[in-house]
Protein backbone atom coordinates (compact mmCIF):
# COMPACT_ATOMS: atom_id res chain seq x y z
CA UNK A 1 -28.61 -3.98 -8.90
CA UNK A 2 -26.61 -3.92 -5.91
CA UNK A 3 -23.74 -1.07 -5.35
CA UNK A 4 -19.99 -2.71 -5.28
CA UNK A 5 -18.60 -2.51 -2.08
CA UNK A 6 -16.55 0.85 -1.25
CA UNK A 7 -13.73 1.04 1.28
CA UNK A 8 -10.59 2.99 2.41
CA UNK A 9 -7.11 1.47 3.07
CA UNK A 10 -4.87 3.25 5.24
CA UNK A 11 -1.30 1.84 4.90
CA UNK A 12 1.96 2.90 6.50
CA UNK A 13 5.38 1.45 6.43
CA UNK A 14 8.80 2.07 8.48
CA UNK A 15 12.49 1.21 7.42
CA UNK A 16 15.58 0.58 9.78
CA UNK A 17 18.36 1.76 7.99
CA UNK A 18 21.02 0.23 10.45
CA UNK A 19 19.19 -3.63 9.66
CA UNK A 20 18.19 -2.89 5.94
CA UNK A 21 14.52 -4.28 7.42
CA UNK A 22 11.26 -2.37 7.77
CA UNK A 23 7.73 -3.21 8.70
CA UNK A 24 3.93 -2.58 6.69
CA UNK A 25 0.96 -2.39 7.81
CA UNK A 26 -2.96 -1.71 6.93
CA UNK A 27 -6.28 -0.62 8.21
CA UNK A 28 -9.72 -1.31 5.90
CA UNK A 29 -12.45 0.89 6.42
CA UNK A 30 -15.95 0.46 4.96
CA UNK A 31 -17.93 3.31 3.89
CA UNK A 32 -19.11 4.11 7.01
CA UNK A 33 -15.27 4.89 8.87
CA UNK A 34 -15.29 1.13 10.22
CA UNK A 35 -12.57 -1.38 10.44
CA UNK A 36 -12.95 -4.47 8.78
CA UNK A 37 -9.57 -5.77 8.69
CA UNK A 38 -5.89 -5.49 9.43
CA UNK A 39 -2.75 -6.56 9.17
CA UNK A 40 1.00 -6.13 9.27
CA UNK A 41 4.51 -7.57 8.56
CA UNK A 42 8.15 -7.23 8.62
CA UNK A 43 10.55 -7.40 5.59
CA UNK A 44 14.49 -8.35 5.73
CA UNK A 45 16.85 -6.77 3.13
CA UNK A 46 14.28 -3.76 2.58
CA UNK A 47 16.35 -0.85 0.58
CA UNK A 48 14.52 1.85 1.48
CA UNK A 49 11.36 3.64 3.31
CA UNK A 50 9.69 4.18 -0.11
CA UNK A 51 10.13 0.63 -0.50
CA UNK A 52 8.60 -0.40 2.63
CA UNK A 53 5.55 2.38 1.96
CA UNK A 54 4.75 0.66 -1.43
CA UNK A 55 4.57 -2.95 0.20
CA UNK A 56 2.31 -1.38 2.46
CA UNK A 57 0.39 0.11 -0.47
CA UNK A 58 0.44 -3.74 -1.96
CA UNK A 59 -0.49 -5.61 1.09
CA UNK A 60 -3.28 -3.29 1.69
CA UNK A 61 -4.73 -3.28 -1.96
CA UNK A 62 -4.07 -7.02 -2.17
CA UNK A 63 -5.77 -7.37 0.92
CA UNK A 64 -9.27 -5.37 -0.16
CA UNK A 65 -9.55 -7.18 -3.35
CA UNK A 66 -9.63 -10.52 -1.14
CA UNK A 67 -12.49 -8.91 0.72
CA UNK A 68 -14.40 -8.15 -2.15
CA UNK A 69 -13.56 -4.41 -2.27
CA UNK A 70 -13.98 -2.70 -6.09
CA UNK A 71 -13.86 0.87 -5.17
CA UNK A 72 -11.17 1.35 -2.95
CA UNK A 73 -9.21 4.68 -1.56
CA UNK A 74 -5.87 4.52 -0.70
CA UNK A 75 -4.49 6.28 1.87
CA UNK A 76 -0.66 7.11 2.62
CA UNK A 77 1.62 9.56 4.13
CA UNK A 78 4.31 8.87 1.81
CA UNK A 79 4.17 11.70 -0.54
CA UNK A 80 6.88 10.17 -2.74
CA UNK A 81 4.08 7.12 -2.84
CA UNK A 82 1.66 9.34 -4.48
CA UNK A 83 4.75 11.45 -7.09
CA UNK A 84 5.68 7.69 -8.38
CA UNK A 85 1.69 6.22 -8.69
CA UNK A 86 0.80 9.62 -10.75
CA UNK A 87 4.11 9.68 -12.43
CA UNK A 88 6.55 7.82 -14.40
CA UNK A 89 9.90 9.15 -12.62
CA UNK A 90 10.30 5.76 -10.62
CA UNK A 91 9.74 3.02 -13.98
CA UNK A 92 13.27 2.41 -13.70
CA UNK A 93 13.81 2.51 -10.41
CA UNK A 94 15.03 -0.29 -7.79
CA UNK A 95 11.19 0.13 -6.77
CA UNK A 96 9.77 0.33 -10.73
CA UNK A 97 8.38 -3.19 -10.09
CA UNK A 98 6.18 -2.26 -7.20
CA UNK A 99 5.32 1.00 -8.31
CA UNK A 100 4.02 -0.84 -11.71
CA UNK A 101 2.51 -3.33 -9.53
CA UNK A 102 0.35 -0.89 -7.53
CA UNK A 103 -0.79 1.29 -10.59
CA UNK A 104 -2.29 -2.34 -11.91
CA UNK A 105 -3.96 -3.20 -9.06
């Protein structure tokens, strides 16, 4: 039986408070450190820099499952990222909706 294919998705995201706009991005590593794809974007009428971490978190994650990924680590240097996957502080939240959305991917 073959092994599912393992990965790591580094994601970052940035937030310009004076344009309410931000930008994502992603790296996907396979097991052995190399990249097998990226990608990046911009987002109008972002709120926040937590909200432009988690669509980095999403666009990465959606992004592996394309590929065929099953076991997947996800990489961020949002700490507040990590408090509202592990938590439920954020449920109601102008974010709640990604953060849910993240946890079920």
């Amino acid at each position: 039986m073959a092994t599912p294919p393992t990965g790591r998705a580094e994601v970052d995201g940035s937030f310009k408070i004076q344009e309410a706009s931000g930008g994502w991005g992603y790296v996907i590593r396979d097991e052995s450190g190399a990249v097998i794809q990226s990608g990046w974007g911009r987002k109008d009428f972002a709120c926040s820099p937590l909200h432009m971490e988690l669509l980095a978190c999403l666009q990465g994650l959606g992004a592996a499952i394309q590929l065929g990924i099953q076991n997947l680590e996800l990489e961020t240097d949002a700490k507040q990222v990590v408090e509202a996957v592990h938590g439920n502080e954020f449920r109601l939240s102008l974010v709640g909706g990604l953060v849910h959305e993240v946890k079920e991917l």
